[in-house]
PDB file of N, CA and C in Angstrom:
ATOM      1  N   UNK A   1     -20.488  13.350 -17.400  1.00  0.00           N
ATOM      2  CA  UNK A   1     -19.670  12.491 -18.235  1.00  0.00           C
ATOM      3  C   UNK A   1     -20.591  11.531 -18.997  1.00  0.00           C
ATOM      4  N   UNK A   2     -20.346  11.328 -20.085  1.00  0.00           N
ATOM      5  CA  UNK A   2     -20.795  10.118 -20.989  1.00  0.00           C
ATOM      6  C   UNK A   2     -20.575   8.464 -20.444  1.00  0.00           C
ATOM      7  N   UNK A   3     -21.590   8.232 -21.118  1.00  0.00           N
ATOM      8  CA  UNK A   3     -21.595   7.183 -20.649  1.00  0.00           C
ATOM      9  C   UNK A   3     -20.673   6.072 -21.167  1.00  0.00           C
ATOM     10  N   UNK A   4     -19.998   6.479 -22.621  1.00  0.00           N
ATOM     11  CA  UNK A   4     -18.951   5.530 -23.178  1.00  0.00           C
ATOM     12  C   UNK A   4     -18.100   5.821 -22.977  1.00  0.00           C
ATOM     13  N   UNK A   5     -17.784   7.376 -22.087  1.00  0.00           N
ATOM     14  CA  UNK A   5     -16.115   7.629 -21.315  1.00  0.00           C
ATOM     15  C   UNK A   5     -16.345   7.110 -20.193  1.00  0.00           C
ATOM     16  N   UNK A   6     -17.300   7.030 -19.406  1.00  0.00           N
ATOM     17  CA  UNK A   6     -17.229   6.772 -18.143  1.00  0.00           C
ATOM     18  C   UNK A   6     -17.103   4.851 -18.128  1.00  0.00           C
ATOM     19  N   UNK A   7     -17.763   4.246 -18.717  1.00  0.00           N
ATOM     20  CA  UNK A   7     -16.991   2.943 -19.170  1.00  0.00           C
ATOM     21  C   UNK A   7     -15.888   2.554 -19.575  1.00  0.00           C
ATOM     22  N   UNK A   8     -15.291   3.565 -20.579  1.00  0.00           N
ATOM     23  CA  UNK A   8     -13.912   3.610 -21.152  1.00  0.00           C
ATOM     24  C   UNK A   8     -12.991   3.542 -19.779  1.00  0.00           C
ATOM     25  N   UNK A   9     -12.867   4.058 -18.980  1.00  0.00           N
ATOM     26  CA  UNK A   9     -12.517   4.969 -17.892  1.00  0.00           C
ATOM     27  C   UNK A   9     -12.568   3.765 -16.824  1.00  0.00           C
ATOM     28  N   UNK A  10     -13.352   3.288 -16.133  1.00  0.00           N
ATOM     29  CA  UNK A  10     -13.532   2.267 -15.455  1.00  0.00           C
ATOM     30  C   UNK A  10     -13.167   0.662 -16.285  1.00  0.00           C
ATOM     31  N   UNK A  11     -13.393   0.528 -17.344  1.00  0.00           N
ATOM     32  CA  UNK A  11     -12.327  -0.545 -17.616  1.00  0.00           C
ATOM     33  C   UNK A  11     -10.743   0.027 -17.685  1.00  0.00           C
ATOM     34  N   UNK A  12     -10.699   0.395 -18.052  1.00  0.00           N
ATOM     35  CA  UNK A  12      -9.097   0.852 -18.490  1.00  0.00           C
ATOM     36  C   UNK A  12      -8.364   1.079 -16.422  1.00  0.00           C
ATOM     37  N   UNK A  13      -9.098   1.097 -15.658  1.00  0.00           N
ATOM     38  CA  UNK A  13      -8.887   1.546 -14.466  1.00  0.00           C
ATOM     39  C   UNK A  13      -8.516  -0.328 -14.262  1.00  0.00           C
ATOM     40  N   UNK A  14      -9.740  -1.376 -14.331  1.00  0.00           N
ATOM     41  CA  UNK A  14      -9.571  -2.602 -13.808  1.00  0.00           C
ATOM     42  C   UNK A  14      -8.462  -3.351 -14.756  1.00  0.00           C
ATOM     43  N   UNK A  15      -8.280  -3.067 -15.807  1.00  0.00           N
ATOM     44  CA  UNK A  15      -6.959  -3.499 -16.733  1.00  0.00           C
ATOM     45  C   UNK A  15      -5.510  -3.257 -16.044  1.00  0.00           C
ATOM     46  N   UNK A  16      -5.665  -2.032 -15.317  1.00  0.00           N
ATOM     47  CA  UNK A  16      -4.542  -1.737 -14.707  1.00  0.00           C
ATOM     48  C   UNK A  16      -4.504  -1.916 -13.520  1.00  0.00           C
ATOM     49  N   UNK A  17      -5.750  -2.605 -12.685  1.00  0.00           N
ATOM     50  CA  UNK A  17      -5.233  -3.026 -11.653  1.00  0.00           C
ATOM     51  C   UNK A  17      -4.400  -4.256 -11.465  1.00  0.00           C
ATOM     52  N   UNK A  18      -3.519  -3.946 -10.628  1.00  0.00           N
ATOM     53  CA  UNK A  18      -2.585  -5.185 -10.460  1.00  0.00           C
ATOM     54  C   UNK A  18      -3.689  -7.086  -9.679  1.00  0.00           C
ATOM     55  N   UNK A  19      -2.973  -7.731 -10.409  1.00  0.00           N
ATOM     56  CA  UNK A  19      -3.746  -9.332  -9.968  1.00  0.00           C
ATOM     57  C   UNK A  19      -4.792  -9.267 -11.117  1.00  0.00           C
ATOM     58  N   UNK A  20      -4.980  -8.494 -11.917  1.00  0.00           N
ATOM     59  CA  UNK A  20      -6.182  -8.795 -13.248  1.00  0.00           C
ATOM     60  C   UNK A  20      -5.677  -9.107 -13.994  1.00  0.00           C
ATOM     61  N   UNK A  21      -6.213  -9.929 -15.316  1.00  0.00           N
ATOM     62  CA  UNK A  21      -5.886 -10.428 -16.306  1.00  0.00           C
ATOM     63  C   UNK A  21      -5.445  -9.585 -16.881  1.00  0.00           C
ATOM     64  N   UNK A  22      -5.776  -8.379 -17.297  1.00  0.00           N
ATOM     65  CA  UNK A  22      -6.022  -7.158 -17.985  1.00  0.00           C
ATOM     66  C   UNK A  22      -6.183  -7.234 -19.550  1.00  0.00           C
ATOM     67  N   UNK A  23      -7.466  -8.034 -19.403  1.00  0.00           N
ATOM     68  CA  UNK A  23      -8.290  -7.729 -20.862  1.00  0.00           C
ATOM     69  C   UNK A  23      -9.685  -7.762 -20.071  1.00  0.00           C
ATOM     70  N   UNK A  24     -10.346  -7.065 -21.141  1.00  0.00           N
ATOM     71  CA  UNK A  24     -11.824  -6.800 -21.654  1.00  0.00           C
ATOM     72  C   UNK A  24     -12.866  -7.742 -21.860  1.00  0.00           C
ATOM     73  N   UNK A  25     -13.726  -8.387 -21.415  1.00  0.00           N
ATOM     74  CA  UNK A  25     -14.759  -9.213 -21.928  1.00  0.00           C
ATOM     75  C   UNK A  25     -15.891  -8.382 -21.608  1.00  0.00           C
ATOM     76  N   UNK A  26     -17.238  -9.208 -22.708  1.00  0.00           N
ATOM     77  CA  UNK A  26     -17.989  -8.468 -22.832  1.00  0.00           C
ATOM     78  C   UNK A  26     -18.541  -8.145 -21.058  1.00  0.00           C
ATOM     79  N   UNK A  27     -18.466  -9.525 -20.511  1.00  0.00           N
ATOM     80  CA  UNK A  27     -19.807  -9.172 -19.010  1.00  0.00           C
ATOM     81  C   UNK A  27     -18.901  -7.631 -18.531  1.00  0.00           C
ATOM     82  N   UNK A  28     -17.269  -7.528 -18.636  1.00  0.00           N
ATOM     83  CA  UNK A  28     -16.865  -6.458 -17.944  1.00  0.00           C
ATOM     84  C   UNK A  28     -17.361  -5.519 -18.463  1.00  0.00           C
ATOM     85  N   UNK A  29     -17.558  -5.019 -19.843  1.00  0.00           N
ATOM     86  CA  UNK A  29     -18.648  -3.915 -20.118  1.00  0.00           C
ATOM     87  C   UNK A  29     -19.396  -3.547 -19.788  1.00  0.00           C
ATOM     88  N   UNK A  30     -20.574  -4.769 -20.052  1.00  0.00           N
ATOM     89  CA  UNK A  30     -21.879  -4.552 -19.156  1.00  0.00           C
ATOM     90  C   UNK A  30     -21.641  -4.379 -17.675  1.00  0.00           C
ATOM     91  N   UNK A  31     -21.021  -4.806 -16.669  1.00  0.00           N
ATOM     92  CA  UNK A  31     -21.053  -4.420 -15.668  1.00  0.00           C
ATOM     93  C   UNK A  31     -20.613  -3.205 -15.532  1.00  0.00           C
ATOM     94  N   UNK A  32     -19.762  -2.657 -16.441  1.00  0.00           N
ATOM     95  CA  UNK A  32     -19.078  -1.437 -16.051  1.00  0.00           C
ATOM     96  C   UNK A  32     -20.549  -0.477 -16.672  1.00  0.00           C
ATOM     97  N   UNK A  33     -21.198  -0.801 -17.270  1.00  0.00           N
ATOM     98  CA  UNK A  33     -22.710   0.214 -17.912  1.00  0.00           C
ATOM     99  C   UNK A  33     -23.124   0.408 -16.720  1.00  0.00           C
ATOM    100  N   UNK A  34     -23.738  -1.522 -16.086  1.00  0.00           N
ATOM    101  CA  UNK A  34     -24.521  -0.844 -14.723  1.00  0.00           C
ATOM    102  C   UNK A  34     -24.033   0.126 -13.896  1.00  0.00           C
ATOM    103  N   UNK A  35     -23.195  -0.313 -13.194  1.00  0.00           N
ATOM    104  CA  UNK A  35     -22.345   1.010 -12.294  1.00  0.00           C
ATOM    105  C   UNK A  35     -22.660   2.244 -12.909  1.00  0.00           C
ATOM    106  N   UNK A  36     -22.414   2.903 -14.509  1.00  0.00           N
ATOM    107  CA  UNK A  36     -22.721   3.902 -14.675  1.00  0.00           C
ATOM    108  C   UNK A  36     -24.092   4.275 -14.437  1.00  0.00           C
ATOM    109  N   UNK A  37     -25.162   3.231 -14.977  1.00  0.00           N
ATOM    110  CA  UNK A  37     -26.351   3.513 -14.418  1.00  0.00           C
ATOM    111  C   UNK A  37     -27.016   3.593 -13.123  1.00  0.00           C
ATOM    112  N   UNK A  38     -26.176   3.074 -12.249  1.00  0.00           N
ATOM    113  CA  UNK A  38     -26.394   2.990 -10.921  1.00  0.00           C
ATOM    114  C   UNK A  38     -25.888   4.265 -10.558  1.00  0.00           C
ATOM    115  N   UNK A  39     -24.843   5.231 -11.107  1.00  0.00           N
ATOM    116  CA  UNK A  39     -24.391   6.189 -10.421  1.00  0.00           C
ATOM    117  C   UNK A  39     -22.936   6.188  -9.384  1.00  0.00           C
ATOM    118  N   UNK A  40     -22.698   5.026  -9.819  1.00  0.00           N
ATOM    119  CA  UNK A  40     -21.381   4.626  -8.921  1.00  0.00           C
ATOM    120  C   UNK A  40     -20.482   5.683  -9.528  1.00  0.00           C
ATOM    121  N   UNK A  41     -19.669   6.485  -8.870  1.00  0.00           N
ATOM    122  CA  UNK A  41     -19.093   7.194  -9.824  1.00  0.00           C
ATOM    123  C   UNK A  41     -16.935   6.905  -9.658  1.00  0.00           C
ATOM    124  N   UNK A  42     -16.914   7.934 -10.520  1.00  0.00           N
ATOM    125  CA  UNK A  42     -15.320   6.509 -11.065  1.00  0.00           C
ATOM    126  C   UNK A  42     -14.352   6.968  -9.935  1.00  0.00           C
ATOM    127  N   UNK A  43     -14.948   7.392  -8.715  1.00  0.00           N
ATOM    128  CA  UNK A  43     -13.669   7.724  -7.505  1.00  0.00           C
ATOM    129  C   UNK A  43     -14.083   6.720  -6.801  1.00  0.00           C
ATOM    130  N   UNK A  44     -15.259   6.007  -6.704  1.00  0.00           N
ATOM    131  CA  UNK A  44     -15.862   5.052  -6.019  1.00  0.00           C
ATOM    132  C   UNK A  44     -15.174   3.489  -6.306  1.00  0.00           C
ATOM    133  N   UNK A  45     -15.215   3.843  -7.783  1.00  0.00           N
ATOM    134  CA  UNK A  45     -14.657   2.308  -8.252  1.00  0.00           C
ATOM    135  C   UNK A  45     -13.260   1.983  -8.638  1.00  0.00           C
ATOM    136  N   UNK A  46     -12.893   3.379  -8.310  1.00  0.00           N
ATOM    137  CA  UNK A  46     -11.551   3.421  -8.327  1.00  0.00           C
ATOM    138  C   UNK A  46     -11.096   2.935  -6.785  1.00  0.00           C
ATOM    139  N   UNK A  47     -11.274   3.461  -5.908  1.00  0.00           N
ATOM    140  CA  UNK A  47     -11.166   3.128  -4.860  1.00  0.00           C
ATOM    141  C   UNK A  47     -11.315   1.813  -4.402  1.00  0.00           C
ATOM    142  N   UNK A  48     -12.439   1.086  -5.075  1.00  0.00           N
ATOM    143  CA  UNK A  48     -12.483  -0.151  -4.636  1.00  0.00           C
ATOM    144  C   UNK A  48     -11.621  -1.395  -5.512  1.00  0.00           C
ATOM    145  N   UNK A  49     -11.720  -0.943  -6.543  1.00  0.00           N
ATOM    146  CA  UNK A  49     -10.075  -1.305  -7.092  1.00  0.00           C
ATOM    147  C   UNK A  49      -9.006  -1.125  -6.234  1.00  0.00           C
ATOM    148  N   UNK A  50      -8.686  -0.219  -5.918  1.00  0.00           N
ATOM    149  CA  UNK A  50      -7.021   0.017  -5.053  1.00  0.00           C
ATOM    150  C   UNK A  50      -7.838  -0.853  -3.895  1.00  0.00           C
ATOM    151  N   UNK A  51      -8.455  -0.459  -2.926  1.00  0.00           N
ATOM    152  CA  UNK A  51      -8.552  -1.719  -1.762  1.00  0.00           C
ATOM    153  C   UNK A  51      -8.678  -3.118  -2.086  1.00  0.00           C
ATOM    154  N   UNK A  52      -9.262  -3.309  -3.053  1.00  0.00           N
ATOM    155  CA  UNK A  52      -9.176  -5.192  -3.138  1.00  0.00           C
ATOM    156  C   UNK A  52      -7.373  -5.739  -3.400  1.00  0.00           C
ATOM    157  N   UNK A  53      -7.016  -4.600  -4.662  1.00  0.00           N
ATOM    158  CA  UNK A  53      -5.931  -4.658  -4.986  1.00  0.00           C
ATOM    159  C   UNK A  53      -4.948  -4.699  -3.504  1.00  0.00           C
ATOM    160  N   UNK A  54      -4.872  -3.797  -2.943  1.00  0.00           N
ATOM    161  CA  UNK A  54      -4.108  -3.266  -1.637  1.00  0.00           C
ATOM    162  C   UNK A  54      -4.446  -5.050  -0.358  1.00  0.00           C
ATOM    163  N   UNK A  55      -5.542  -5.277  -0.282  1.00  0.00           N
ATOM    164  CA  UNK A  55      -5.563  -6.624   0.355  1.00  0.00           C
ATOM    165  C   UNK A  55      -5.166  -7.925   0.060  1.00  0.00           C
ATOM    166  N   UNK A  56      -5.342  -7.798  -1.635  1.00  0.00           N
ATOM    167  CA  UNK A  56      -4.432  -9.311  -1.983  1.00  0.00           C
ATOM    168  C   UNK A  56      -2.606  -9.061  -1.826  1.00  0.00           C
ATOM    169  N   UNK A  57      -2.247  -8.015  -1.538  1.00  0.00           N
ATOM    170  CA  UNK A  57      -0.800  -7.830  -1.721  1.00  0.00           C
ATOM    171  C   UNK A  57      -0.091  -7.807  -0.392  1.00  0.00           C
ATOM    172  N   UNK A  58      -1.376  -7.718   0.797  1.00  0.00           N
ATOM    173  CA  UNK A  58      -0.740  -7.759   2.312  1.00  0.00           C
ATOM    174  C   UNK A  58      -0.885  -8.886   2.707  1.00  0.00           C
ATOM    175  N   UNK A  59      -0.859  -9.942   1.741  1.00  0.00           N
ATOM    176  CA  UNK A  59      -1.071 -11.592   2.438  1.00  0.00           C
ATOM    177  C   UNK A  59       0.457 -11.550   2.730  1.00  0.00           C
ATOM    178  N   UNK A  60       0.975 -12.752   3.689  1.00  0.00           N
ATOM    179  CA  UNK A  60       2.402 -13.038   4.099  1.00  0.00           C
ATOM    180  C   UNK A  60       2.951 -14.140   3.026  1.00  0.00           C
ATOM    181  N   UNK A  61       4.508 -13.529   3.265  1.00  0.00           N
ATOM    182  CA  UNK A  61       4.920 -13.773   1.848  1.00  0.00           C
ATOM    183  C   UNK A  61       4.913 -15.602   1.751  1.00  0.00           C
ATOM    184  N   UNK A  62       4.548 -16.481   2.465  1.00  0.00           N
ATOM    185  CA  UNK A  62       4.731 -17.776   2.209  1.00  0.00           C
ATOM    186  C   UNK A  62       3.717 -18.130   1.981  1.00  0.00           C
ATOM    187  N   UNK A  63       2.513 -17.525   2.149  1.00  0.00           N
ATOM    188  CA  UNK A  63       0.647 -18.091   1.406  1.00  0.00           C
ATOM    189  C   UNK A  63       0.890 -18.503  -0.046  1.00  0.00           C
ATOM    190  N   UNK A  64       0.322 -18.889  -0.201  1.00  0.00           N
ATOM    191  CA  UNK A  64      -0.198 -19.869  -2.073  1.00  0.00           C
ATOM    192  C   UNK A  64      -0.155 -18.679  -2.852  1.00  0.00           C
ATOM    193  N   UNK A  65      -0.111 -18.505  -3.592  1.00  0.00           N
ATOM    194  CA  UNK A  65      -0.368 -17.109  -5.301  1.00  0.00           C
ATOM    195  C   UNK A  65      -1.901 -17.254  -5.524  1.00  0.00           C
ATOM    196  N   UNK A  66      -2.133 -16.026  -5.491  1.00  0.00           N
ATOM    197  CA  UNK A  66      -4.092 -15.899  -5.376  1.00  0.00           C
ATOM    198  C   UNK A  66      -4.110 -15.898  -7.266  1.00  0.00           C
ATOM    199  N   UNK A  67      -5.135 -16.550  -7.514  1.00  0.00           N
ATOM    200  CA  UNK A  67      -5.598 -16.539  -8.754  1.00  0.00           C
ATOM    201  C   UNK A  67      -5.734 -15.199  -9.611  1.00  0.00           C
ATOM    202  N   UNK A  68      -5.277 -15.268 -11.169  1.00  0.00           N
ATOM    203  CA  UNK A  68      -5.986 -14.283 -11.431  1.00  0.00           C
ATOM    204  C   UNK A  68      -7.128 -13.758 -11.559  1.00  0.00           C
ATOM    205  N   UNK A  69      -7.519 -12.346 -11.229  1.00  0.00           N
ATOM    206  CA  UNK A  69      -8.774 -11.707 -11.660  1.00  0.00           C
ATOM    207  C   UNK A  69      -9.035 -11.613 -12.879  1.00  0.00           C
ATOM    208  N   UNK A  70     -10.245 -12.057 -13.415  1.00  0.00           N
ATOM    209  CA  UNK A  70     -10.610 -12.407 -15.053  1.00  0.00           C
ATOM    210  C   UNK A  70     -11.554 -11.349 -14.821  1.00  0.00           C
ATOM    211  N   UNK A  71     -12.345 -10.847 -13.908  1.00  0.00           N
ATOM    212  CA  UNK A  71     -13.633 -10.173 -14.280  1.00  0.00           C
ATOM    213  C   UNK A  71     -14.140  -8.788 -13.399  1.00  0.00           C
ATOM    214  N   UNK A  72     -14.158  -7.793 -13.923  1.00  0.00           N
ATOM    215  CA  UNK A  72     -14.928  -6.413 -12.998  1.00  0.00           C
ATOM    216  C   UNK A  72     -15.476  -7.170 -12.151  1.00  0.00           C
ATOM    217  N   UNK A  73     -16.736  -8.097 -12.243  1.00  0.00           N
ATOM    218  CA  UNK A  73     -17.931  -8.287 -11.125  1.00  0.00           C
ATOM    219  C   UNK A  73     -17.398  -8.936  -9.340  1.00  0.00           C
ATOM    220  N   UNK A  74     -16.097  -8.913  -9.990  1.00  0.00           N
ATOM    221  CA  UNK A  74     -15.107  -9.912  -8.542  1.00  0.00           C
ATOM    222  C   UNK A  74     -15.128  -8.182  -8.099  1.00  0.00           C
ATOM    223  N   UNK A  75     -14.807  -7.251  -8.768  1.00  0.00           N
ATOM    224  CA  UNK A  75     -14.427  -6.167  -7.582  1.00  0.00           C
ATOM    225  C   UNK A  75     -15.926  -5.740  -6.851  1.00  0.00           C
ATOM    226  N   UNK A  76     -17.721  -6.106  -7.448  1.00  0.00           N
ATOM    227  CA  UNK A  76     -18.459  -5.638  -6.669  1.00  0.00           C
ATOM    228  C   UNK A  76     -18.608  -5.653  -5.378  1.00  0.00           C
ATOM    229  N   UNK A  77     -18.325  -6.731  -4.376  1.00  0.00           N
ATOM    230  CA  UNK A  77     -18.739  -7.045  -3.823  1.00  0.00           C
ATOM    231  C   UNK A  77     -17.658  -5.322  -2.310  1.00  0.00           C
ATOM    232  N   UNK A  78     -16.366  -5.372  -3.568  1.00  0.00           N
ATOM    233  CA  UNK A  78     -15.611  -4.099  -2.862  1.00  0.00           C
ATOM    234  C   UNK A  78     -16.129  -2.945  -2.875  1.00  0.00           C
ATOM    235  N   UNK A  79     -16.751  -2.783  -4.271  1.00  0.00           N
ATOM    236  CA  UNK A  79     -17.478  -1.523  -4.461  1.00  0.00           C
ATOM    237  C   UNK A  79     -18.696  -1.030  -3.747  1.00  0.00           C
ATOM    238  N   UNK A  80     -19.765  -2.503  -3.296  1.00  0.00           N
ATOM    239  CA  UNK A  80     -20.603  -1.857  -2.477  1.00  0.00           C
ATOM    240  C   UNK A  80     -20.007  -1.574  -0.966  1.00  0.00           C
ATOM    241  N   UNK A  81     -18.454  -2.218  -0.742  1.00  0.00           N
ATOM    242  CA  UNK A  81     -18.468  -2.144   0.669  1.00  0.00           C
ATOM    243  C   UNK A  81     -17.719  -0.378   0.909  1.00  0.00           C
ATOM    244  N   UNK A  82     -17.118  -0.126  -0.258  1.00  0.00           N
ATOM    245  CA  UNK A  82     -16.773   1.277  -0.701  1.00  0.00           C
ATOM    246  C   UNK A  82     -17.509   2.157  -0.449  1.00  0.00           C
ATOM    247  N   UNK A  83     -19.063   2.337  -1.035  1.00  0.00           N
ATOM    248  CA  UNK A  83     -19.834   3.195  -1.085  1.00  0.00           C
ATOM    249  C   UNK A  83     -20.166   3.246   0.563  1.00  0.00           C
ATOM    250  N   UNK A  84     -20.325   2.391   1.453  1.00  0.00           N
ATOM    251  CA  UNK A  84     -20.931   2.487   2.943  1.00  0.00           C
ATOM    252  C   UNK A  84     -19.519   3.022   3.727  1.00  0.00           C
ATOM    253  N   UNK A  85     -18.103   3.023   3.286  1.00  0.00           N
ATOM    254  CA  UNK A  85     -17.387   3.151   4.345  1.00  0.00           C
ATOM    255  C   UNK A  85     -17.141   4.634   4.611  1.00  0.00           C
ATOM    256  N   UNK A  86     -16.834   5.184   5.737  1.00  0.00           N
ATOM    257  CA  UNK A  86     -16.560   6.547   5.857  1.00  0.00           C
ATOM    258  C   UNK A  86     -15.703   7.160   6.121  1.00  0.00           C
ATOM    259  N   UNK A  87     -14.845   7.193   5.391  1.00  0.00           N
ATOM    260  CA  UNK A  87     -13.520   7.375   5.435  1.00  0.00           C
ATOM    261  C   UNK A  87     -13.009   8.664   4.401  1.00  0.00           C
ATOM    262  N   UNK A  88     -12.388   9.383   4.848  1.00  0.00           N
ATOM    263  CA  UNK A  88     -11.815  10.343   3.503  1.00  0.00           C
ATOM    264  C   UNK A  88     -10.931   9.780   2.894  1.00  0.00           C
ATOM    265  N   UNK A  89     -10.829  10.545   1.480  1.00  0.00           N
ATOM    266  CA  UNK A  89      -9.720   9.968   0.163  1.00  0.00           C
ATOM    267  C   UNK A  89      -8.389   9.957   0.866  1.00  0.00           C
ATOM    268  N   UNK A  90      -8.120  10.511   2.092  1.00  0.00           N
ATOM    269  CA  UNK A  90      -6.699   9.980   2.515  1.00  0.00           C
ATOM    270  C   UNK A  90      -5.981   9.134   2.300  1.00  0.00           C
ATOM    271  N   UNK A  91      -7.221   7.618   2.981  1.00  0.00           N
ATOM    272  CA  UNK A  91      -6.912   6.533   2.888  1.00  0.00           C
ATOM    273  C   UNK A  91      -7.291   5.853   1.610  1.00  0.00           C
ATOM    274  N   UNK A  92      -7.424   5.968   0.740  1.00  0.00           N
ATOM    275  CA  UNK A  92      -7.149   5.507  -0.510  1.00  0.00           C
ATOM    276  C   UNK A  92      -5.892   5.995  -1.210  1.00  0.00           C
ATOM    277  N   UNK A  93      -5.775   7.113  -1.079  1.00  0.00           N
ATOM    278  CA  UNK A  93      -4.726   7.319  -1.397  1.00  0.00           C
ATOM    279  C   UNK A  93      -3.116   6.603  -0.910  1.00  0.00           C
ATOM    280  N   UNK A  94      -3.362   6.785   0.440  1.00  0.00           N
ATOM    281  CA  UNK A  94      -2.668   5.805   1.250  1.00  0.00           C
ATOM    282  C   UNK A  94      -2.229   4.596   0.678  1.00  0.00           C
ATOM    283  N   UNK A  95      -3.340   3.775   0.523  1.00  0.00           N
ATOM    284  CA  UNK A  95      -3.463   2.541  -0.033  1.00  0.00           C
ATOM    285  C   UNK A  95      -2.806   2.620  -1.640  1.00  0.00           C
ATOM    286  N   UNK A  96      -2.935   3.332  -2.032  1.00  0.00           N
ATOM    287  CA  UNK A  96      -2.201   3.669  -3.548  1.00  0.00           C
ATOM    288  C   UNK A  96      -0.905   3.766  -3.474  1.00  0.00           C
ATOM    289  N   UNK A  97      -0.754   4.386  -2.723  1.00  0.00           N
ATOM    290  CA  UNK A  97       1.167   5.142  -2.329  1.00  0.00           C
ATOM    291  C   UNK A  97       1.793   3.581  -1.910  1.00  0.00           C
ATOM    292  N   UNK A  98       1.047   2.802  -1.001  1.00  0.00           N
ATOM    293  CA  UNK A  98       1.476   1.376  -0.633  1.00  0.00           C
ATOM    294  C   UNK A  98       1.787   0.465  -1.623  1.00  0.00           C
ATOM    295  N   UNK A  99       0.649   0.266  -2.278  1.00  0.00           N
ATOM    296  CA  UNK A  99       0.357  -0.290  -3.254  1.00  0.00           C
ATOM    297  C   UNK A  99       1.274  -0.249  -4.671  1.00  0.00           C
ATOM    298  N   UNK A 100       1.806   1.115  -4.743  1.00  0.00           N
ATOM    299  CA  UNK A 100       2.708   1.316  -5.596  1.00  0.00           C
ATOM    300  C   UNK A 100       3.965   1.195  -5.703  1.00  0.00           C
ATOM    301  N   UNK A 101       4.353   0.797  -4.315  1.00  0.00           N
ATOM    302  CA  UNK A 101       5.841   0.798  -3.737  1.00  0.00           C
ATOM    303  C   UNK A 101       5.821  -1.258  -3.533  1.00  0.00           C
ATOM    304  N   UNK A 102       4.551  -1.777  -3.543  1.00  0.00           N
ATOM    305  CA  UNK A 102       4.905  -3.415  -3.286  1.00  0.00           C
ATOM    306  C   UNK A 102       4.673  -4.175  -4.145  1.00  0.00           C
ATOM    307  N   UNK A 103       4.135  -3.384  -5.006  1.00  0.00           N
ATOM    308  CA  UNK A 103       3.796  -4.555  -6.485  1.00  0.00           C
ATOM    309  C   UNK A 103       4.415  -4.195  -7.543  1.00  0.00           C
ATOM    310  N   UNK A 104       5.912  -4.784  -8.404  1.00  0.00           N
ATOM    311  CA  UNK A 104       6.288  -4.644  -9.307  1.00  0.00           C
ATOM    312  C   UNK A 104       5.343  -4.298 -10.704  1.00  0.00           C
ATOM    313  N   UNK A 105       5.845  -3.134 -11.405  1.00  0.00           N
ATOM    314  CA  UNK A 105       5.220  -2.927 -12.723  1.00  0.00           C
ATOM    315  C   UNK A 105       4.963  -4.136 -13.257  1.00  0.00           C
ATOM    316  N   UNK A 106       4.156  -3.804 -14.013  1.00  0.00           N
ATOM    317  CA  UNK A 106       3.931  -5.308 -15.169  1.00  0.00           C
ATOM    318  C   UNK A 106       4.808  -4.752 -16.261  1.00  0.00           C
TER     319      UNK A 106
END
């Protein structure tokens, strides 16, 4: 894959995650380059999208409203914990199917 689909592709992924602003700034570009240059590839960062996403939505319903996400670089810290975990796409998927049933469309 190219490197301006595979950016295309990974922003358009964090736009639609739920709790993001869902716009574009430049650092989200560039971060979304590195990842491509790093090799992160877009099941990786997809995934760590749906888990960050999937953890801000299992807080109990009387906690404070978590801020919005303005920026890709808030999901790294998911993405490297992504790449070490060992788990099959089950559970992401999982987490998607959840995820899709508790957070109203925008």
């Amino acid at each position: 894959m190219e490197q301006r689909e595979y950016v295309r592709q990974v922003l358009e992924a964090y736009c639609a995650t739920p709790g993001t602003a869902g716009v574009v700034r430049r650092a989200d570009r560039l971060f979304a380059n590195q990842l491509y240059e790093r090799g992160v590839s877009l099941e990786t960062v997809g995934n760590a999208l749906t888990l960050a996403a999937a953890r801000r939505s299992a807080r109990p319903a009387d906690a404070p409203p978590l801020g919005i996400i303005r920026s890709l670089a808030y999901f790294s810290p998911v993405i490297e914990e992504v790449l070490q975990l060992k788990v099959g796409p089950e559970y992401f998927q999982h987490l998607s199917h959840k995820l899709q049933r508790s957070i109203p469309a925008r």
